[in-house]
Protein backbone atom coordinates (compact mmCIF):
# COMPACT_ATOMS: atom_id res chain seq x y z
CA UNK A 1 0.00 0.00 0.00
CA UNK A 2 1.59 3.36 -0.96
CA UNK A 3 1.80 6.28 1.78
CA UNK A 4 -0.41 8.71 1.59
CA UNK A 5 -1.17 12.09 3.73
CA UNK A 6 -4.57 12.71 5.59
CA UNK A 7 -5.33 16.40 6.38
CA UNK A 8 -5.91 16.92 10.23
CA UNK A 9 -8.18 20.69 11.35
CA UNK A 10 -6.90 21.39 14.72
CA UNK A 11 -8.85 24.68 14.33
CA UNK A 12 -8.44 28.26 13.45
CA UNK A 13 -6.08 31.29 14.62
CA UNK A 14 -6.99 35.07 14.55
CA UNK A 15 -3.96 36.88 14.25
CA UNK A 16 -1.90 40.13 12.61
CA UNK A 17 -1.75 39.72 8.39
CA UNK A 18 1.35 40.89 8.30
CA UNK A 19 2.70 38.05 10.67
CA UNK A 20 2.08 35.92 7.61
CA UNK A 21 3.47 37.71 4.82
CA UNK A 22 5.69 40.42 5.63
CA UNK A 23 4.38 43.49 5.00
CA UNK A 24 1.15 42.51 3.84
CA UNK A 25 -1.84 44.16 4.79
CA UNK A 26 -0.25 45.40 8.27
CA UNK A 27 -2.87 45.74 11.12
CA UNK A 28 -5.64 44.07 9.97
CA UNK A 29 -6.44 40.34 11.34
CA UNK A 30 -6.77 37.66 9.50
CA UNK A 31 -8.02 33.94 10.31
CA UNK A 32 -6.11 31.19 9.27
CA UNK A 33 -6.13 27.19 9.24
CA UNK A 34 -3.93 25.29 11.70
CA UNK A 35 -3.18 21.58 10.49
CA UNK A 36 -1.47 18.57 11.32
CA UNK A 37 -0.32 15.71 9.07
CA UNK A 38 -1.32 11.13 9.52
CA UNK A 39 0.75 9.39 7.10
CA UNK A 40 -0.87 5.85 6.50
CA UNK A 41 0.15 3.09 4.55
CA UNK A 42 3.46 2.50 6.08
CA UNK A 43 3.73 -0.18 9.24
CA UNK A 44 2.87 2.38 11.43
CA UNK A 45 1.09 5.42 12.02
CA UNK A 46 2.99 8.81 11.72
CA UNK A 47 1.95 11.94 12.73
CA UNK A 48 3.17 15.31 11.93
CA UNK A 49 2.65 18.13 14.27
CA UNK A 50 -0.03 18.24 17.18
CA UNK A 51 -1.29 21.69 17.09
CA UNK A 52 -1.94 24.28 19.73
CA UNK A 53 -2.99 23.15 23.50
CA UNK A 54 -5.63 25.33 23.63
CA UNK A 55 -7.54 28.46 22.88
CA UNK A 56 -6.31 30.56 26.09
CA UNK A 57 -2.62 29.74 25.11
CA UNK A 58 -2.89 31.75 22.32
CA UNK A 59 -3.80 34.74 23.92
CA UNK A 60 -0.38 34.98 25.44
CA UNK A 61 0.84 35.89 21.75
CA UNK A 62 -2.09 38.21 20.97
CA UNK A 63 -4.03 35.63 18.85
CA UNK A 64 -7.23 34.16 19.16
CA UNK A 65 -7.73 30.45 18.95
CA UNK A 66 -10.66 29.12 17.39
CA UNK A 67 -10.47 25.04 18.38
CA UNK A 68 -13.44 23.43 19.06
CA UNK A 69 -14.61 19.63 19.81
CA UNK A 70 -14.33 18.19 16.68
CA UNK A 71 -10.75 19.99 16.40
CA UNK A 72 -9.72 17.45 19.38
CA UNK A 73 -6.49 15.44 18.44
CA UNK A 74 -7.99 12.22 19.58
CA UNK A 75 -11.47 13.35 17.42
CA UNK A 76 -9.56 14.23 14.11
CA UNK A 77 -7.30 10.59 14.33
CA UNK A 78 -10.38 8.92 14.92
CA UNK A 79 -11.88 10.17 11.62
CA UNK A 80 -9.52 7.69 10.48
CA UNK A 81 -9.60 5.10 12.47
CA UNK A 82 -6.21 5.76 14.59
CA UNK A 83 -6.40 5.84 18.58
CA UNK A 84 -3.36 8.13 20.43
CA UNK A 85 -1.96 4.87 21.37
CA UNK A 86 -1.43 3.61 17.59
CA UNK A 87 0.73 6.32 16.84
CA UNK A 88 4.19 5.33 16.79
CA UNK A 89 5.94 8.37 15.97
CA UNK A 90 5.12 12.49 16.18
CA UNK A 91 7.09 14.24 14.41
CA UNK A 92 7.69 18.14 14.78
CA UNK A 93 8.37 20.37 12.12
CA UNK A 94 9.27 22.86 14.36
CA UNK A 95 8.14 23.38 18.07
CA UNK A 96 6.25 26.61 18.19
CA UNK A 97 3.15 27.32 20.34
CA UNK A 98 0.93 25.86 17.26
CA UNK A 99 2.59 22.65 16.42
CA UNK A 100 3.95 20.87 19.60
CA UNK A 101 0.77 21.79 21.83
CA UNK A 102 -0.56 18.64 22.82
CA UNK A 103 2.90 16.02 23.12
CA UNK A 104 1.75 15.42 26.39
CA UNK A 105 -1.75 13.63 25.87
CA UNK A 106 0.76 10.75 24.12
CA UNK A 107 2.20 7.93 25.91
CA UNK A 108 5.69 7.69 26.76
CA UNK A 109 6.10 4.85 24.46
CA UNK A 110 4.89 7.04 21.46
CA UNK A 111 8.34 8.57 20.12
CA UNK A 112 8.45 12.46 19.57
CA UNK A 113 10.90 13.06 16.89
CA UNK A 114 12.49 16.78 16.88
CA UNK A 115 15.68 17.79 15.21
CA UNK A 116 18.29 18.31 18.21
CA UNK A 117 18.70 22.13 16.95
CA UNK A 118 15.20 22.61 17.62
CA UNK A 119 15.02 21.95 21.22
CA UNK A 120 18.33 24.06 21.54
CA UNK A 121 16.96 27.14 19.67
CA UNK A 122 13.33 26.64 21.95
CA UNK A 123 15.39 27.33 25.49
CA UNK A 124 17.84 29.87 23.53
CA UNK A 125 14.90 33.18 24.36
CA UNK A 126 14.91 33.94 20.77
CA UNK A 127 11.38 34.05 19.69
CA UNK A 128 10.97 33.01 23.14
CA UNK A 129 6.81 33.70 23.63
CA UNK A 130 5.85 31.30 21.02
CA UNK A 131 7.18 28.16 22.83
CA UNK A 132 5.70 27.85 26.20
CA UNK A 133 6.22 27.03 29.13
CA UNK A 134 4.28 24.13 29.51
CA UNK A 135 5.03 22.94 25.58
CA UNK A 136 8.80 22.52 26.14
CA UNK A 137 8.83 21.73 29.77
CA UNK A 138 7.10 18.36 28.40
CA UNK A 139 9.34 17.48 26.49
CA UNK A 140 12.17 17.88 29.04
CA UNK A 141 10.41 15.11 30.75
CA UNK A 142 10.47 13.13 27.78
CA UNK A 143 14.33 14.01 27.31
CA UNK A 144 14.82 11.60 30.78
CA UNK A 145 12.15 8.57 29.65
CA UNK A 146 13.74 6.05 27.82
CA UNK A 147 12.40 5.93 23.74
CA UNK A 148 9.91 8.89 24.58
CA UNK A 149 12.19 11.22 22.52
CA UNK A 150 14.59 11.19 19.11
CA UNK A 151 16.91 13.55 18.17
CA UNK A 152 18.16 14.03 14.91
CA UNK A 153 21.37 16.15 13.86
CA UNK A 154 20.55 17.03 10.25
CA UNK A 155 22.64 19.76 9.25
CA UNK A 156 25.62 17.38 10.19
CA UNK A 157 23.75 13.82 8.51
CA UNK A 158 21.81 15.23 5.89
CA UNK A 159 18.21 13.52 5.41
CA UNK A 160 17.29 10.65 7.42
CA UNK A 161 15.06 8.18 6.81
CA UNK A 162 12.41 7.27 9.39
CA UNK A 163 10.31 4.53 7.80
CA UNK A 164 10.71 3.26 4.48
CA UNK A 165 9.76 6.27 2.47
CA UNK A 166 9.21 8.93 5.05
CA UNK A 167 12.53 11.33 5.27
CA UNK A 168 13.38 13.62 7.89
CA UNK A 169 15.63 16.80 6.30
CA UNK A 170 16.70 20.38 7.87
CA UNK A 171 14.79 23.39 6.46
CA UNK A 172 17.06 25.56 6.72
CA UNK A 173 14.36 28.53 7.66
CA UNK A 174 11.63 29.80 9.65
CA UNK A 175 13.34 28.52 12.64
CA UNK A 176 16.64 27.40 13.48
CA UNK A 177 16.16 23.76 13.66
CA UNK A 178 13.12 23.85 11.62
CA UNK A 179 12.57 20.29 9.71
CA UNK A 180 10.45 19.22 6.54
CA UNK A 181 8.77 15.73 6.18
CA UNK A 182 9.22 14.59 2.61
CA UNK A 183 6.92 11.61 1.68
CA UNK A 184 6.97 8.96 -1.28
CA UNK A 185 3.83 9.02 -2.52
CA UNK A 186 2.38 7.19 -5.76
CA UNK A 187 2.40 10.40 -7.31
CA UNK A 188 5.86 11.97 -6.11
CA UNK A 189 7.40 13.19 -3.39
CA UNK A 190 4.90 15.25 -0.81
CA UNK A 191 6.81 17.56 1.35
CA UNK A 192 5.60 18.83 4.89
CA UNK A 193 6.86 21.74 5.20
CA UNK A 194 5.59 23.72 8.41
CA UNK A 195 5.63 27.02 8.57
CA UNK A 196 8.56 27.59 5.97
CA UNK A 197 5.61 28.58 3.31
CA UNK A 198 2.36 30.22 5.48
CA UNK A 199 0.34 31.72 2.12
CA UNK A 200 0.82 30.65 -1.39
CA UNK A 201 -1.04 33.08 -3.09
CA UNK A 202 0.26 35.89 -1.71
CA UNK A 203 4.19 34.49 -0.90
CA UNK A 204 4.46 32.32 -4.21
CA UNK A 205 1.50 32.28 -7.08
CA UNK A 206 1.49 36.54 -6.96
CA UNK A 207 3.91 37.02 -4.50
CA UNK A 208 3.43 40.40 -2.44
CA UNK A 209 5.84 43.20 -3.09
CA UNK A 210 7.96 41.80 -5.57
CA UNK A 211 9.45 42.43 -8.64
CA UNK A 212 11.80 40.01 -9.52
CA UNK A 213 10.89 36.95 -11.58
CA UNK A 214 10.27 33.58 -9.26
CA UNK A 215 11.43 35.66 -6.08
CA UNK A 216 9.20 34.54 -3.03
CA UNK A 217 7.68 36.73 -0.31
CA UNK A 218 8.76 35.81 3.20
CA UNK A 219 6.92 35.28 6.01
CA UNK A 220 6.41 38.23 8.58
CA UNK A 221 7.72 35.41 11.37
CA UNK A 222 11.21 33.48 10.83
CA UNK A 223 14.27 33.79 12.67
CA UNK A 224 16.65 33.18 9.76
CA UNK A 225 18.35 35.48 7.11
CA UNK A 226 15.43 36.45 4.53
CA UNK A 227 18.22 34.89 1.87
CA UNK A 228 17.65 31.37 3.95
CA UNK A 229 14.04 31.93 4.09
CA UNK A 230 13.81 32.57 0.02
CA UNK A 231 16.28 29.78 -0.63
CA UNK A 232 14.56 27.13 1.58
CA UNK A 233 11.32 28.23 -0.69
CA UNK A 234 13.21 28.10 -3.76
CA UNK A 235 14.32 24.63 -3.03
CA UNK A 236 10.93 23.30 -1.88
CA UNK A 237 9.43 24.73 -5.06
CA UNK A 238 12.05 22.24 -7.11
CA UNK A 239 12.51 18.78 -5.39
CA UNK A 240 8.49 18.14 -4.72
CA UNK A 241 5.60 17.40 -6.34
CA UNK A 242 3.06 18.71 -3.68
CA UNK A 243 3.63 20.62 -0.25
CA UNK A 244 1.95 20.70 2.64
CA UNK A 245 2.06 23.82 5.18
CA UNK A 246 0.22 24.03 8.48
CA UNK A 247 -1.71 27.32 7.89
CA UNK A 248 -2.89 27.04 4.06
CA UNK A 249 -4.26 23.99 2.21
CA UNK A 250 -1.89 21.83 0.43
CA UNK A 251 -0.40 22.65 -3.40
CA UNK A 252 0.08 20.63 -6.47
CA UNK A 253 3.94 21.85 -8.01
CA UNK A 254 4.71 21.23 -11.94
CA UNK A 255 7.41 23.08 -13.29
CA UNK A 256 8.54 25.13 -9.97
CA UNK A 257 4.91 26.55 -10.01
CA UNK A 258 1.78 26.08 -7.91
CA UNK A 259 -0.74 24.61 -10.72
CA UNK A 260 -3.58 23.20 -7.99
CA UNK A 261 -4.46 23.19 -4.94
CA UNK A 262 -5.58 20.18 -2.82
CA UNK A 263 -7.96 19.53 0.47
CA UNK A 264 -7.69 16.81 3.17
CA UNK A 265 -5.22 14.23 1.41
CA UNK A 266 -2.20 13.51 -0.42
CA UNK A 267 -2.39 12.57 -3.41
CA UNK A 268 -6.03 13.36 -3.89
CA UNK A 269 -8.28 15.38 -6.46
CA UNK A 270 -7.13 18.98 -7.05
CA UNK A 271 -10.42 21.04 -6.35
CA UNK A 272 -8.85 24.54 -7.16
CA UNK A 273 -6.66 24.40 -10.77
CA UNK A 274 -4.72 27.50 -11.07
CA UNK A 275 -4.27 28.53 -14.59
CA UNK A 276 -0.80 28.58 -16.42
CA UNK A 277 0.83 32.19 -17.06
CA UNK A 278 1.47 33.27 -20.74
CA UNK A 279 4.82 34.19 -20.97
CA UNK A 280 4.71 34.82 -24.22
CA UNK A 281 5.30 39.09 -24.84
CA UNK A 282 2.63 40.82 -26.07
């Protein structure tokens, strides 16, 4: 059975546009998705991020979280038939307050894979309000519980493979020890790729600002060089056939260019084609 990539809603998130897309409509709010990632079809479970723990959390950054019941962890794996206790590895692209939120409602012998950088650059005070207290303090706990926690050194090892087809490899942006997910699908690779990409349309299909031909828009929110952050889309755009972010719905790539856009699985129908660009002079 080839791997594929089932969408999980964890809920919404009020927040600043700008935080999104720098520069882009600054002071006005804006709601946005927040997703996590169950890769079937392998021996095992897999999941990919965990969300935020809760909708009074987010007020400590000046957001507002919008999670409700069905938005549960446990409700959202049981759409697909997978219990907390099946899960045999979550894995983090990155450990802000909106993807590690809810490690802690996983047994011990469910393995929380971060990349070692990760947990450095979460204790280091830089960007320090968007990992919690209670967030990384878990995980701490998990550091001194045998299997409960895997570290993995990729800027010194290069990708690693966790199951057979399901690679672990540094991003290079957003964060310091930021990590994509790249998947072999029956249709390509599918990359999970965080928060590296948080708006398409507005960062990649007409990107915001800019004037130079296949130059992305940042995000408002990374703490790497804006040359990392445009090089780590560059490269995403290149080596995958779709990508999945946590806060916008996943893309189809051909070519270096978003052509569709997708819904709750990878590979699945394309409900949104986007058409191509005449480049052609008129």
């Amino acid at each position: 059975m080839p791997l594929e990539i089932k969408i999980l809603d964890y809920g919404d998130i009020e927040l600043e546009s700008s935080f999104l897309v720098l520069g882009h409509n600054c002071g006005r709010t804006r709601r946005v998705l927040t997703l996590g990632f169950l890769i079937l079809g392998g021996p095992y479970p897999v999941l990919v991020d965990t969300g935020y723990r809760s909708n009074q959390i987010m007020e400590t950054l000046g957001m507002r979280g919008l999670q409700f019941h069905e938005n549960m962890i446990e409700n959202q794996l049981a759409r697909h038939g997978v219990r907390m206790g099946d899960v045999r590895f979550v894995c983090h692209t990155h450990l802000h307050i909106d993807h590690a939120g809810k490690d802690d409602l996983f047994p011990m012998n469910t393995t929380v894979v971060v990349n070692r950088k990760e947990l450095e650059y979460s204790v280091s005070g830089l960007m320090h309000p968007q990992y919690p207290a209670p967030d990384i303090k878990h995980l701490i706990d998990r550091l001194h519980a045998k299997s409960a926690l895997r570290f993995l050194d990729l800027e010194i090892t290069g990708p690693v493979e966790l199951m057979p087809g399901v690679y672990c490899d540094a991003a290079n942006a957003h964060t310091e020890g930021s990590m994509n997910i790249h998947v072999h699908t029956a249709d390509g690779i599918a990359t999970i790729c965080g928060d590296v990409i948080y708006d398409f349309n507005d960062q990649i299909v007409t990107p915001f600002n800019e004037i130079h031909d296949a130059e992305p828009r940042t995000t408002g929110n990374h703490g790497t060089s804006k040359r990392a952050e445009k090089a780590a889309i560059k490269k995403l755009l290149s080596s995958s056939r779709y990508l999945l972010p946590v806060h916008d719905r996943p893309a189809k790539i051909e070519g270096g260019a978003v052509v569709g856009r997708l819904h709750d699985q990878v590979p699945g129908p394309v409900v949104q084609s986007l058409p191509q660009r005449n480049w052609f002079p008129a």
